[in-house]
C-alpha atoms as a PDB file:
ATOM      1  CA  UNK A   1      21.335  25.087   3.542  1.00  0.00           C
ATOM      2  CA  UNK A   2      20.644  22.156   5.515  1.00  0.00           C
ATOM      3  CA  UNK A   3      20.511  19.056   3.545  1.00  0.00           C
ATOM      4  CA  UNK A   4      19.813  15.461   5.546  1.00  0.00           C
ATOM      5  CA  UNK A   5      20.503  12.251   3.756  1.00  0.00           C
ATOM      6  CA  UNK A   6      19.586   8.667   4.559  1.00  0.00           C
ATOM      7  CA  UNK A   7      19.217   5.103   2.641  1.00  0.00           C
ATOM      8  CA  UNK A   8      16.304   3.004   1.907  1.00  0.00           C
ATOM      9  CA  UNK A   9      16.817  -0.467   0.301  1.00  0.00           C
ATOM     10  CA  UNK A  10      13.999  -3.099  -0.546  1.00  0.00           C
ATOM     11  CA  UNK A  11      14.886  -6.227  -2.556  1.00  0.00           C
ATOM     12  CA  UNK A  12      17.647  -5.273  -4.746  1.00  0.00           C
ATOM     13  CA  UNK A  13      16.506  -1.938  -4.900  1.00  0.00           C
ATOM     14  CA  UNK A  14      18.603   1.337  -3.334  1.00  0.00           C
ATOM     15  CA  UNK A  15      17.262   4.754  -2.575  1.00  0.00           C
ATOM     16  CA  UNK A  16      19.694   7.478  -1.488  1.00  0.00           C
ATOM     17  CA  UNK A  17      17.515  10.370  -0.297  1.00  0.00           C
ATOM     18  CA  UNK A  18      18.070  13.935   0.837  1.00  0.00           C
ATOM     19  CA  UNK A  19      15.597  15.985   2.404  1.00  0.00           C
ATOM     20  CA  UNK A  20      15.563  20.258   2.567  1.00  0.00           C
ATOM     21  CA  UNK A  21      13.661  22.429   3.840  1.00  0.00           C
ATOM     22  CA  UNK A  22      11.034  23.673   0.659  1.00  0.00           C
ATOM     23  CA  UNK A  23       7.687  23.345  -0.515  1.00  0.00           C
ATOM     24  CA  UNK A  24       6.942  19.281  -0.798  1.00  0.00           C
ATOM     25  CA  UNK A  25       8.744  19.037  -4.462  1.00  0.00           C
ATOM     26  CA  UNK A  26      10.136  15.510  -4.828  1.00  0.00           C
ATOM     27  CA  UNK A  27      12.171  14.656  -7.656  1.00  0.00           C
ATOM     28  CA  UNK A  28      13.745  10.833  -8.307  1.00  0.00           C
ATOM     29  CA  UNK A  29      16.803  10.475 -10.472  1.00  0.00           C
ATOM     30  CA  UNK A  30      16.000  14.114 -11.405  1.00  0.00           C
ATOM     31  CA  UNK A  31      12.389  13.306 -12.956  1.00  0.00           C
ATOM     32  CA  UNK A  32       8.932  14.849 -11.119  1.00  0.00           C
ATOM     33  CA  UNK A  33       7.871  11.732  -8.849  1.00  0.00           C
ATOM     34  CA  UNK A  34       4.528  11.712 -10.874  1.00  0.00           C
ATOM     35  CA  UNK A  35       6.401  10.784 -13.999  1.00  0.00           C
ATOM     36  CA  UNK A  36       9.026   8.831 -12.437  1.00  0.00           C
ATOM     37  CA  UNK A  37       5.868   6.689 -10.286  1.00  0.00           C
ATOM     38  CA  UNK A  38       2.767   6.727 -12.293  1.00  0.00           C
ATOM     39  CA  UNK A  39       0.171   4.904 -10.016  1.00  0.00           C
ATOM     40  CA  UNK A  40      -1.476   6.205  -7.482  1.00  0.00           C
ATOM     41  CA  UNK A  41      -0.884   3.639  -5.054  1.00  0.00           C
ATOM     42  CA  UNK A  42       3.130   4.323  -5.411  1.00  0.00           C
ATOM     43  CA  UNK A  43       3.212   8.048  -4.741  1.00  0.00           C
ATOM     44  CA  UNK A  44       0.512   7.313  -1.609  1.00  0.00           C
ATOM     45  CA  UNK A  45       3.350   4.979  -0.737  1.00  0.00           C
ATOM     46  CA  UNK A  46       6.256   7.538  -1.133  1.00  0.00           C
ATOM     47  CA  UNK A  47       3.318  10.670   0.297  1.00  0.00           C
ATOM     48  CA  UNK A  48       2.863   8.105   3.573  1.00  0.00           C
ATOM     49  CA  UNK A  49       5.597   9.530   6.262  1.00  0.00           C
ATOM     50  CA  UNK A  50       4.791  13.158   5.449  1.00  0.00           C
ATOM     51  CA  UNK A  51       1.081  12.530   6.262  1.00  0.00           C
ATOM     52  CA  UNK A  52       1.905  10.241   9.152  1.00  0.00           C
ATOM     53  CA  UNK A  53       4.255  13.014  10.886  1.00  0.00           C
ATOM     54  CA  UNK A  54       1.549  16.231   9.547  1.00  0.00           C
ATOM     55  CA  UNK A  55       5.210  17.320   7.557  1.00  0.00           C
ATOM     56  CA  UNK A  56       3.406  17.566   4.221  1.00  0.00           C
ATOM     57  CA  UNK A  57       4.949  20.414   1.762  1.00  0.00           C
ATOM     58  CA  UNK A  58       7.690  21.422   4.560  1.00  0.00           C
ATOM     59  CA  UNK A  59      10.330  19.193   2.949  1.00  0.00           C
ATOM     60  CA  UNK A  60      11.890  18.774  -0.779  1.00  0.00           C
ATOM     61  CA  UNK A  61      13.259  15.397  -1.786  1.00  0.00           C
ATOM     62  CA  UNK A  62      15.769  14.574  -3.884  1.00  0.00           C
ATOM     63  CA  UNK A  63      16.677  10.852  -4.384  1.00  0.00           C
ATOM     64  CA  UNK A  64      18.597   8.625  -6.641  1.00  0.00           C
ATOM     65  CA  UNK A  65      17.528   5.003  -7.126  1.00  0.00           C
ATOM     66  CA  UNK A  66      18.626   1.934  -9.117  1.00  0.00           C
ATOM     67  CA  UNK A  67      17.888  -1.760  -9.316  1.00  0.00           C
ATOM     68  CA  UNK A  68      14.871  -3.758  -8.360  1.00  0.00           C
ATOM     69  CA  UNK A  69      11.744  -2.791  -9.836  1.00  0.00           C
ATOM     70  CA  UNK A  70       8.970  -0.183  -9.677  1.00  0.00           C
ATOM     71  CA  UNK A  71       6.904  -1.277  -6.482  1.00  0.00           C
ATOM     72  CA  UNK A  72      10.663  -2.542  -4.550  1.00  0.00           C
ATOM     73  CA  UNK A  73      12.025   1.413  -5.483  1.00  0.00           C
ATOM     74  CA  UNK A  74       9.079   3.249  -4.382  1.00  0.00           C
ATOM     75  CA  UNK A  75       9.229   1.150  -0.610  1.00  0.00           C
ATOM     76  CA  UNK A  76      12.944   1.986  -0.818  1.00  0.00           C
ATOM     77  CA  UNK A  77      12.300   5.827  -1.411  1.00  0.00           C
ATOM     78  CA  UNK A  78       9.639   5.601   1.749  1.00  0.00           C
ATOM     79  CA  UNK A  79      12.294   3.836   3.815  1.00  0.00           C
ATOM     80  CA  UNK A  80      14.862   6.241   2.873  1.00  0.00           C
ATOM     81  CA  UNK A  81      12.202   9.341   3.755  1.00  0.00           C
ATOM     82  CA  UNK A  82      11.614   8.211   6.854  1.00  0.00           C
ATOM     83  CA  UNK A  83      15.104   7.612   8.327  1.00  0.00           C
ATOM     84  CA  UNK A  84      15.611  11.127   7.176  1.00  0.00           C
ATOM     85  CA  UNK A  85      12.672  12.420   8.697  1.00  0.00           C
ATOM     86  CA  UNK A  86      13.558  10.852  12.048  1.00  0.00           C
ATOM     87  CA  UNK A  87      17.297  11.975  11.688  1.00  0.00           C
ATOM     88  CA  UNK A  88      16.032  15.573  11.850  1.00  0.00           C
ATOM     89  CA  UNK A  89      13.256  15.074  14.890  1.00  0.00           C
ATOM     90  CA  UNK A  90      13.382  12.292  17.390  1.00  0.00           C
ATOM     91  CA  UNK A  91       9.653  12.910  17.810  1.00  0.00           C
ATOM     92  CA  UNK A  92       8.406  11.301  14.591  1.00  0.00           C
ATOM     93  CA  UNK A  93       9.561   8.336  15.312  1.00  0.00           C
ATOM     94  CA  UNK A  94       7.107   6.514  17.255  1.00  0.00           C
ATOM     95  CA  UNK A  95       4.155   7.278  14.511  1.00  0.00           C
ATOM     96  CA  UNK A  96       6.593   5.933  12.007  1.00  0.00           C
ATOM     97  CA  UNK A  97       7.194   2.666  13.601  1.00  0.00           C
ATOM     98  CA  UNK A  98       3.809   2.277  14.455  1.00  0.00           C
ATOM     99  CA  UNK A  99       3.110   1.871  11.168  1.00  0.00           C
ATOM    100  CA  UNK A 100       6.392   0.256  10.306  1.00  0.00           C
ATOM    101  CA  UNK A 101       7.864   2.383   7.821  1.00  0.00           C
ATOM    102  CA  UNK A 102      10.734   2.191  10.121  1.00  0.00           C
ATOM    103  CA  UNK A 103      11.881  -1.492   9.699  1.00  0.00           C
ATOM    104  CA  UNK A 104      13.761  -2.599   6.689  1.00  0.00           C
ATOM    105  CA  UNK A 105      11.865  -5.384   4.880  1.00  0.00           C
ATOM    106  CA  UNK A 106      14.290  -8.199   4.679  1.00  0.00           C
ATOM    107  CA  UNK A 107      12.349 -10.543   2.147  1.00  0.00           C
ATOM    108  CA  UNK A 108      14.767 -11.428  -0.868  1.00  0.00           C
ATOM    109  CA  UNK A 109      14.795 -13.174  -3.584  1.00  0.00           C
ATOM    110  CA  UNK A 110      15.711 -16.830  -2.764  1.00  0.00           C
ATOM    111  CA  UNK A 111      18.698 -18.128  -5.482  1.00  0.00           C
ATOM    112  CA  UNK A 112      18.511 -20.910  -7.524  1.00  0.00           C
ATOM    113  CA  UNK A 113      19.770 -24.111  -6.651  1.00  0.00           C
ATOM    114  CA  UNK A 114      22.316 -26.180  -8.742  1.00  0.00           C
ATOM    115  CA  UNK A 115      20.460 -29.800 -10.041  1.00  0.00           C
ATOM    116  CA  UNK A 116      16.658 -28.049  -9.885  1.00  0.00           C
ATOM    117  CA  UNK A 117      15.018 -25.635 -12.359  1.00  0.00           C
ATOM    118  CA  UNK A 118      13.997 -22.823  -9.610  1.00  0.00           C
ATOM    119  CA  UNK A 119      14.990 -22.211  -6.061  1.00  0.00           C
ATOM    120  CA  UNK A 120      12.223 -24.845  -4.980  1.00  0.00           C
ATOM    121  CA  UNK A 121      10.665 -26.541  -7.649  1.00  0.00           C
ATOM    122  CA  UNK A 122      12.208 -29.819  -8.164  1.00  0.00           C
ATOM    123  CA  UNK A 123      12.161 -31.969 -12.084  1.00  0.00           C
ATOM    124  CA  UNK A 124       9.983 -34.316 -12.524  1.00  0.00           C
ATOM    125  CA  UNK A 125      10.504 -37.590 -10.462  1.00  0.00           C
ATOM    126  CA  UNK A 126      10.077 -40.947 -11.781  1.00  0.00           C
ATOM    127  CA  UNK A 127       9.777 -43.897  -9.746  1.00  0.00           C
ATOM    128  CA  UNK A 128      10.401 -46.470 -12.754  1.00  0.00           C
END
């Protein structure tokens, strides 16, 4: 049984994914992905690089992911999916970088600053 694993991260969120050969079943932290993502929009999201490389219902997912919230885990289950698709053929991954599934959004959270109440919002100044 050939089992190929790769990791997706988005904000704070982690994704460790493995992909087998099977019938398109994709469980996350061992819940159906239509229970674990209820939109729509998030299981196109997580759906995207099986229709982009025609590879729909060839593979089974597995992944495990904590931190971050819904939208951050469902780009960090897509990222994951794709590494592992490209790990097992070269070939898909020009349609996946075309569309830049490939590239690991690194927008964060900026931290708050000591002697201001957010990262850039400043207290009220006086003049007098």
């Amino acid at each position: 049984m050939d089992i190929t694993n790769a990791l997706g991260r988005r904000k704070t969120a982690v994704a460790r994914v493995y992909l087998s050969k099977g019938n398109g079943e994709v469980t996350i932290n061992n819940r159906p992905v239509s229970e674990f993502f209820p939109t729509n929009l998030l299981l196109t999201k997580i759906k995207q690089p099986f229709e982009l490389t025609e590879t729909v219902g060839q593979y089974n997912v597995k992944a495990t992911v904590n931190g971050g919230g819904i939208n951050g885990q469902a780009e960090a289950v897509r990222l994951g999916i794709s590494r592992a698709l490209v790990e097992i053929s070269e070939d898909f991954k020009p349609a996946l970088r075309a569309e830049g599934l490939m590239t690991r959004d690194p927008r964060m959270v900026e931290r708050k600053k000591p002697g201001q109440p957010k990262a850039r919002k400043k207290f009220q100044f006086s003049k007098r």
